[in-house]
N, C-alpha and C. Protein backbone atom coordinates (compact mmCIF):
# COMPACT_ATOMS: atom_id res chain seq x y z
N UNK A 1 195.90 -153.22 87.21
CA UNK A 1 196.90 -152.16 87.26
C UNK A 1 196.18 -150.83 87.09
N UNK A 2 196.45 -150.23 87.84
CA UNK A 2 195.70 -148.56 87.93
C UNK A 2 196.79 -147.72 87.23
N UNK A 3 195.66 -146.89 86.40
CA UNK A 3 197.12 -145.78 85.95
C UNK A 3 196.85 -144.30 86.20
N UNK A 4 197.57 -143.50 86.75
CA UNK A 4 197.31 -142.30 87.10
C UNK A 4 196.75 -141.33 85.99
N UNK A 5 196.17 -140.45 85.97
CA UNK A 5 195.92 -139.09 84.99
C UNK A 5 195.75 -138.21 85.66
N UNK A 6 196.39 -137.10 84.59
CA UNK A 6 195.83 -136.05 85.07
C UNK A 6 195.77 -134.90 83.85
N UNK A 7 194.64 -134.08 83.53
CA UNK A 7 194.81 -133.36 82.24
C UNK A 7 195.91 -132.06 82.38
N UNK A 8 196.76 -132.08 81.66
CA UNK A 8 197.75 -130.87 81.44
C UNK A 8 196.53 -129.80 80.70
N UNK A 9 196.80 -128.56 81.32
CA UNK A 9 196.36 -127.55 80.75
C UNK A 9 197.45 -126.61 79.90
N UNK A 10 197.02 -126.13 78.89
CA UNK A 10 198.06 -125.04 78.68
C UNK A 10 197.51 -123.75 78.07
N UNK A 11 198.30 -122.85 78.98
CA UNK A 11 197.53 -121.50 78.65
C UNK A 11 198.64 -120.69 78.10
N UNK A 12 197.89 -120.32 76.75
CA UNK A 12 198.69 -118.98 75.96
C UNK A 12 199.32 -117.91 76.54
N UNK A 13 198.24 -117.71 77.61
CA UNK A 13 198.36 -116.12 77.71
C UNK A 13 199.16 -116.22 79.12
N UNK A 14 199.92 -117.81 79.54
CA UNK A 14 200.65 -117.62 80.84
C UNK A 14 201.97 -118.29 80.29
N UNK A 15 202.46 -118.33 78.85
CA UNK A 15 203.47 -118.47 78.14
C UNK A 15 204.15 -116.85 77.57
N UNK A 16 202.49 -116.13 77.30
CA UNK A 16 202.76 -114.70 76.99
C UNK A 16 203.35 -113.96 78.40
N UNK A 17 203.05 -114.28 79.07
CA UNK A 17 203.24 -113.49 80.56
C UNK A 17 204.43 -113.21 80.85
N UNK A 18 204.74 -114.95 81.14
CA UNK A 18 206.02 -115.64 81.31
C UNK A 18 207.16 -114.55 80.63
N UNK A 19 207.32 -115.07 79.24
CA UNK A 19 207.90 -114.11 77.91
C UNK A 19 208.12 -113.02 78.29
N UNK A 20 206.95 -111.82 78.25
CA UNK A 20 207.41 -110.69 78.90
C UNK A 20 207.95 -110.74 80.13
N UNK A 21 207.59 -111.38 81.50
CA UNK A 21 208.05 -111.50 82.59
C UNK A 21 209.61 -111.37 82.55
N UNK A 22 210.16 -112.92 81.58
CA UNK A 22 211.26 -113.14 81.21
C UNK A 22 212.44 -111.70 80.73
N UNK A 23 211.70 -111.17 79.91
CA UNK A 23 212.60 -109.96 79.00
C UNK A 23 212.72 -108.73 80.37
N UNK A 24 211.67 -108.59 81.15
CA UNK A 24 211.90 -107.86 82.10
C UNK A 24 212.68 -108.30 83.04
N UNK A 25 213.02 -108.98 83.53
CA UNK A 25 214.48 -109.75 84.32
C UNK A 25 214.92 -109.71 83.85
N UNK A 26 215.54 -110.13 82.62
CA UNK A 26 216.66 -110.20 81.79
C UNK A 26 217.31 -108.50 81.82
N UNK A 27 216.53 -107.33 81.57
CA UNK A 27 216.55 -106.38 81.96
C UNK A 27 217.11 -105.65 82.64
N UNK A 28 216.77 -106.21 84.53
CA UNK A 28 216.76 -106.07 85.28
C UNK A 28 218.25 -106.45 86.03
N UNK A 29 218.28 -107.33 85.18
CA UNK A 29 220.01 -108.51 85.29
C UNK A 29 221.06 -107.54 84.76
N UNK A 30 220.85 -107.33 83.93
CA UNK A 30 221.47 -106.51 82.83
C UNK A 30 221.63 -104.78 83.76
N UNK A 31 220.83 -104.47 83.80
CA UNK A 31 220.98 -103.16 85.00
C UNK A 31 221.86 -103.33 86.22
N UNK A 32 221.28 -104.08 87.07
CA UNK A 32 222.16 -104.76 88.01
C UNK A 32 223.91 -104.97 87.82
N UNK A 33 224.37 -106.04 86.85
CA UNK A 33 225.65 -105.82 86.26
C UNK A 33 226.19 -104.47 85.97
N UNK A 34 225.57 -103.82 85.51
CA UNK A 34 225.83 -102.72 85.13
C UNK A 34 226.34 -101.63 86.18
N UNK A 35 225.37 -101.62 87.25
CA UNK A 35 225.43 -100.56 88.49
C UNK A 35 226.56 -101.58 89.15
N UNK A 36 226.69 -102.99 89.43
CA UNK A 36 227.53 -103.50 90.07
C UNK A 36 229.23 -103.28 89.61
N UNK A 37 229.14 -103.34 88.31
CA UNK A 37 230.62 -103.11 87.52
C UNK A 37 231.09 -101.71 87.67
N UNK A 38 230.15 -100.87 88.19
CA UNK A 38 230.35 -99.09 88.37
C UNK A 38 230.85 -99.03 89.44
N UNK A 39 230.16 -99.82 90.88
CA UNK A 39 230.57 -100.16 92.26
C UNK A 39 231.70 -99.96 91.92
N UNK A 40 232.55 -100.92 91.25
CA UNK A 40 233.34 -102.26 92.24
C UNK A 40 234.61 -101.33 91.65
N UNK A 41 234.26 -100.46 89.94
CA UNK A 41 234.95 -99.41 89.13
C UNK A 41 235.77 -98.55 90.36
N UNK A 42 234.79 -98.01 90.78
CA UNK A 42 235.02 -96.52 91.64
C UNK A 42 235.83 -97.15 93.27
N UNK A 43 235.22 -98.24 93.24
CA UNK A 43 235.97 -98.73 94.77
C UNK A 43 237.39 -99.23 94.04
N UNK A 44 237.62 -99.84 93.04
CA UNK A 44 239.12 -100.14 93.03
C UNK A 44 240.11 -98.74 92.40
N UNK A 45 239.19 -98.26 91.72
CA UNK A 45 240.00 -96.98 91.38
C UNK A 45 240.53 -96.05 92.85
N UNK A 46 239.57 -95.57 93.97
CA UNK A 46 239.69 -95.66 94.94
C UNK A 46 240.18 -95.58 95.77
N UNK A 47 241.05 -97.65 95.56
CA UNK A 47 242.51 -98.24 96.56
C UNK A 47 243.31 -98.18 95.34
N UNK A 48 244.06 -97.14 95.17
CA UNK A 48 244.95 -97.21 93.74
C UNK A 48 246.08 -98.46 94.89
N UNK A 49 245.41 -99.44 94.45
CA UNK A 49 246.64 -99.99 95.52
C UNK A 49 246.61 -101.70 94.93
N UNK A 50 247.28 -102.84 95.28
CA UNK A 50 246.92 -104.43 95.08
C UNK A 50 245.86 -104.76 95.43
N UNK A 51 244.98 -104.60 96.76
CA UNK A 51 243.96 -104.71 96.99
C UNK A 51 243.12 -104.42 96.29
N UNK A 52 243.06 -102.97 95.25
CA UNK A 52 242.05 -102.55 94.57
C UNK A 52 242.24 -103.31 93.58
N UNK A 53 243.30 -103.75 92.92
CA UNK A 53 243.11 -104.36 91.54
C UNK A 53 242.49 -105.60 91.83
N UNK A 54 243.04 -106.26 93.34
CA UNK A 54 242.33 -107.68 93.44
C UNK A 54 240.93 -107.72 93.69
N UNK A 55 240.04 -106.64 94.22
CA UNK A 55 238.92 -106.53 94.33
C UNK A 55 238.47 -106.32 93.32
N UNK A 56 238.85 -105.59 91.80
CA UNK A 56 238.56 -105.55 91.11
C UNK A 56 238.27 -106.64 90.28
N UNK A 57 239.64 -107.64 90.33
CA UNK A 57 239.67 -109.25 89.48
C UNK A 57 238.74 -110.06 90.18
N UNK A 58 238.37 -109.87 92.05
CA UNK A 58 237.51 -110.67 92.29
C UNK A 58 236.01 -110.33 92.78
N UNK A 59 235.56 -108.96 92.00
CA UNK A 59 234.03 -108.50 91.48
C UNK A 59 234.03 -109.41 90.56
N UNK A 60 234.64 -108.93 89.79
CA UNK A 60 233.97 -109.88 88.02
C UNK A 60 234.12 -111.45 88.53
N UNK A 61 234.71 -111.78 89.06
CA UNK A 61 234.33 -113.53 89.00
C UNK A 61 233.87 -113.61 90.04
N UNK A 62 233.48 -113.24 91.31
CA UNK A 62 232.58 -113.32 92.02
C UNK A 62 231.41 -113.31 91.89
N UNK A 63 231.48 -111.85 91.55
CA UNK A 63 229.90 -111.28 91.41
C UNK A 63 228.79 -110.83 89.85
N UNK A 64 230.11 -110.81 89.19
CA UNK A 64 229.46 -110.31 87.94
C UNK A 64 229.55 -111.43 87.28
N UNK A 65 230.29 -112.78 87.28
CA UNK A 65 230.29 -113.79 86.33
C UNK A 65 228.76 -114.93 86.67
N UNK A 66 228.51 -114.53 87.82
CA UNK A 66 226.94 -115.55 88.49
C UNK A 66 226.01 -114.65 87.46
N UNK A 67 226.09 -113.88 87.72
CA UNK A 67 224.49 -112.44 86.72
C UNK A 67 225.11 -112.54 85.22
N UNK A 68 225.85 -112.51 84.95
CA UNK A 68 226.19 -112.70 83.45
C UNK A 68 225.63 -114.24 83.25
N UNK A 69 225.77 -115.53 83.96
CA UNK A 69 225.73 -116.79 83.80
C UNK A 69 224.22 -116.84 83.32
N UNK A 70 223.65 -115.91 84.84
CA UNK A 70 221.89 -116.09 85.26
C UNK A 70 221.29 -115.28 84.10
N UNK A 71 221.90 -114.30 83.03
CA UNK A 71 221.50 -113.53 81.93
C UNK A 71 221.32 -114.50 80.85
N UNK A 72 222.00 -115.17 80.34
CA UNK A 72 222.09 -116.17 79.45
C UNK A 72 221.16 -117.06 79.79
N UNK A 73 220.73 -117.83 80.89
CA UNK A 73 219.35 -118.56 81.54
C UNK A 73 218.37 -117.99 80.74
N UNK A 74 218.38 -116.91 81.71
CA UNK A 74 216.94 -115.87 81.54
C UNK A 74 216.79 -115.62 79.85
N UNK A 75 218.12 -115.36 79.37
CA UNK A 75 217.86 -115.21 77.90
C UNK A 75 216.93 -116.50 76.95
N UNK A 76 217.62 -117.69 77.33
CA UNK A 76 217.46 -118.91 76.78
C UNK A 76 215.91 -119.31 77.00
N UNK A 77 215.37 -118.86 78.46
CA UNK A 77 214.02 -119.32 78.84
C UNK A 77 212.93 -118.19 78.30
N UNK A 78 213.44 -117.25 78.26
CA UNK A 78 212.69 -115.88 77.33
C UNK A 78 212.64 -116.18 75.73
N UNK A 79 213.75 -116.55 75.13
CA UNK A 79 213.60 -117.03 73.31
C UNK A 79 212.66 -118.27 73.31
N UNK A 80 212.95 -119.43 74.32
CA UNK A 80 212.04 -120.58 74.22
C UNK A 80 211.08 -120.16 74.48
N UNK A 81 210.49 -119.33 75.35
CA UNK A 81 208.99 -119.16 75.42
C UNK A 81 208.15 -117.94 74.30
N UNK A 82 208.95 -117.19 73.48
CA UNK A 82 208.75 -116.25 72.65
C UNK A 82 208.57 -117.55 71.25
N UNK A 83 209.38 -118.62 71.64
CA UNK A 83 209.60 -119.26 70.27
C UNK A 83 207.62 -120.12 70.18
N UNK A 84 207.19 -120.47 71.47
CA UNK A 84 206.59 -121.23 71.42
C UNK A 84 204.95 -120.89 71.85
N UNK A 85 205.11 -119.78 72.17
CA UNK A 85 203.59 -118.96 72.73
C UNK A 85 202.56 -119.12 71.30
N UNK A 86 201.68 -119.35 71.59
CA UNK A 86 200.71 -119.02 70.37
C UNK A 86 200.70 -120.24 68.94
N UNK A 87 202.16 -120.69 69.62
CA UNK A 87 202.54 -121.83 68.09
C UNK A 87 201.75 -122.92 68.29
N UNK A 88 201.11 -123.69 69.49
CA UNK A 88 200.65 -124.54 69.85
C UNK A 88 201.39 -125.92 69.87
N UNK A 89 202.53 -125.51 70.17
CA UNK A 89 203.95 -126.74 70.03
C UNK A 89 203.51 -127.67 71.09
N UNK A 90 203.57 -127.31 72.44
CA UNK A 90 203.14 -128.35 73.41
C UNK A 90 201.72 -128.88 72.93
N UNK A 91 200.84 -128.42 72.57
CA UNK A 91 199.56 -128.85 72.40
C UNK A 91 199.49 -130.36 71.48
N UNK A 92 200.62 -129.93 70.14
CA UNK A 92 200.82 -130.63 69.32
C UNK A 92 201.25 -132.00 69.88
N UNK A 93 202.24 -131.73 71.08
CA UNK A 93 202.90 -132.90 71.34
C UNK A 93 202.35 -134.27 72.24
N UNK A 94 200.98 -133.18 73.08
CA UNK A 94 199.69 -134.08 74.07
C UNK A 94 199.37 -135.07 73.16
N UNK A 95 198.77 -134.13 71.99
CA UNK A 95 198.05 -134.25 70.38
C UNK A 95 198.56 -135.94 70.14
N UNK A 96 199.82 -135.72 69.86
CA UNK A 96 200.47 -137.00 68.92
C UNK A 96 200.61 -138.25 70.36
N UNK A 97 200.76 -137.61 71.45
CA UNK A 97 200.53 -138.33 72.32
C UNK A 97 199.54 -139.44 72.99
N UNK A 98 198.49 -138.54 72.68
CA UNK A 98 196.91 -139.33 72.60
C UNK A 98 196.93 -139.97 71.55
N UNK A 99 196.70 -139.69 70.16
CA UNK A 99 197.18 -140.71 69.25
C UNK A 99 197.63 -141.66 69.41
N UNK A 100 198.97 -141.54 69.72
CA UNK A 100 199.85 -143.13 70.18
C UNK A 100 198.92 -143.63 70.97
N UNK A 101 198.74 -143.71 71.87
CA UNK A 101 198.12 -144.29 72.83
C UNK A 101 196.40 -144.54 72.84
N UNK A 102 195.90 -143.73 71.79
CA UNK A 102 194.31 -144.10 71.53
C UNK A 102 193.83 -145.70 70.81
């Protein structure tokens, strides 16, 4: 029976990257919503009319509830990688891994 390998590398400083990468999208998300909710403001104010209020009810769940969703992502994958840069958590886990198996 053949068994495959292959060595996992893991690099600090592309967990650090990541991290910042992360907080700058998150950012970026956050801006975006922002200029989009101003749009959609000024266009329903606008059509003082049904149309405007419905364009208004269907910005936010169209368009602003996906980037609010994708903010919370980005948030979650930005704290996990802030939580774990430098800690050597994955390293630990190869670690106990080889163990078992040595």
């Amino acid at each position: 029976m053949a068994f495959l390998s292959q060595d996992i590398v893991l690099d600090d400083n592309a967990f650090a990257t990541a991290s910042k990468d992360m907080k700058t999208l998150k950012s970026d998300a956050e801006k975006l919503k922002e200029k989009l909710e101003g749009m959609y403001k000024d266009v329903s104010e606008a059509m003082d009319t049904n149309a405007g209020k419905e364009l208004k009810l269907t910005a936010k769940d169209v368009l602003l509830k996906p980037i609010e969703d994708m903010s919370i992502v980005i948030d979650h994958i930005s704290t996990t990688l802030e939580t774990i840069k430098g800690t050597g958590y994955y390293k630990d886990i190869f670690v106990k891994y080889e163990e078992l198996n040595g």
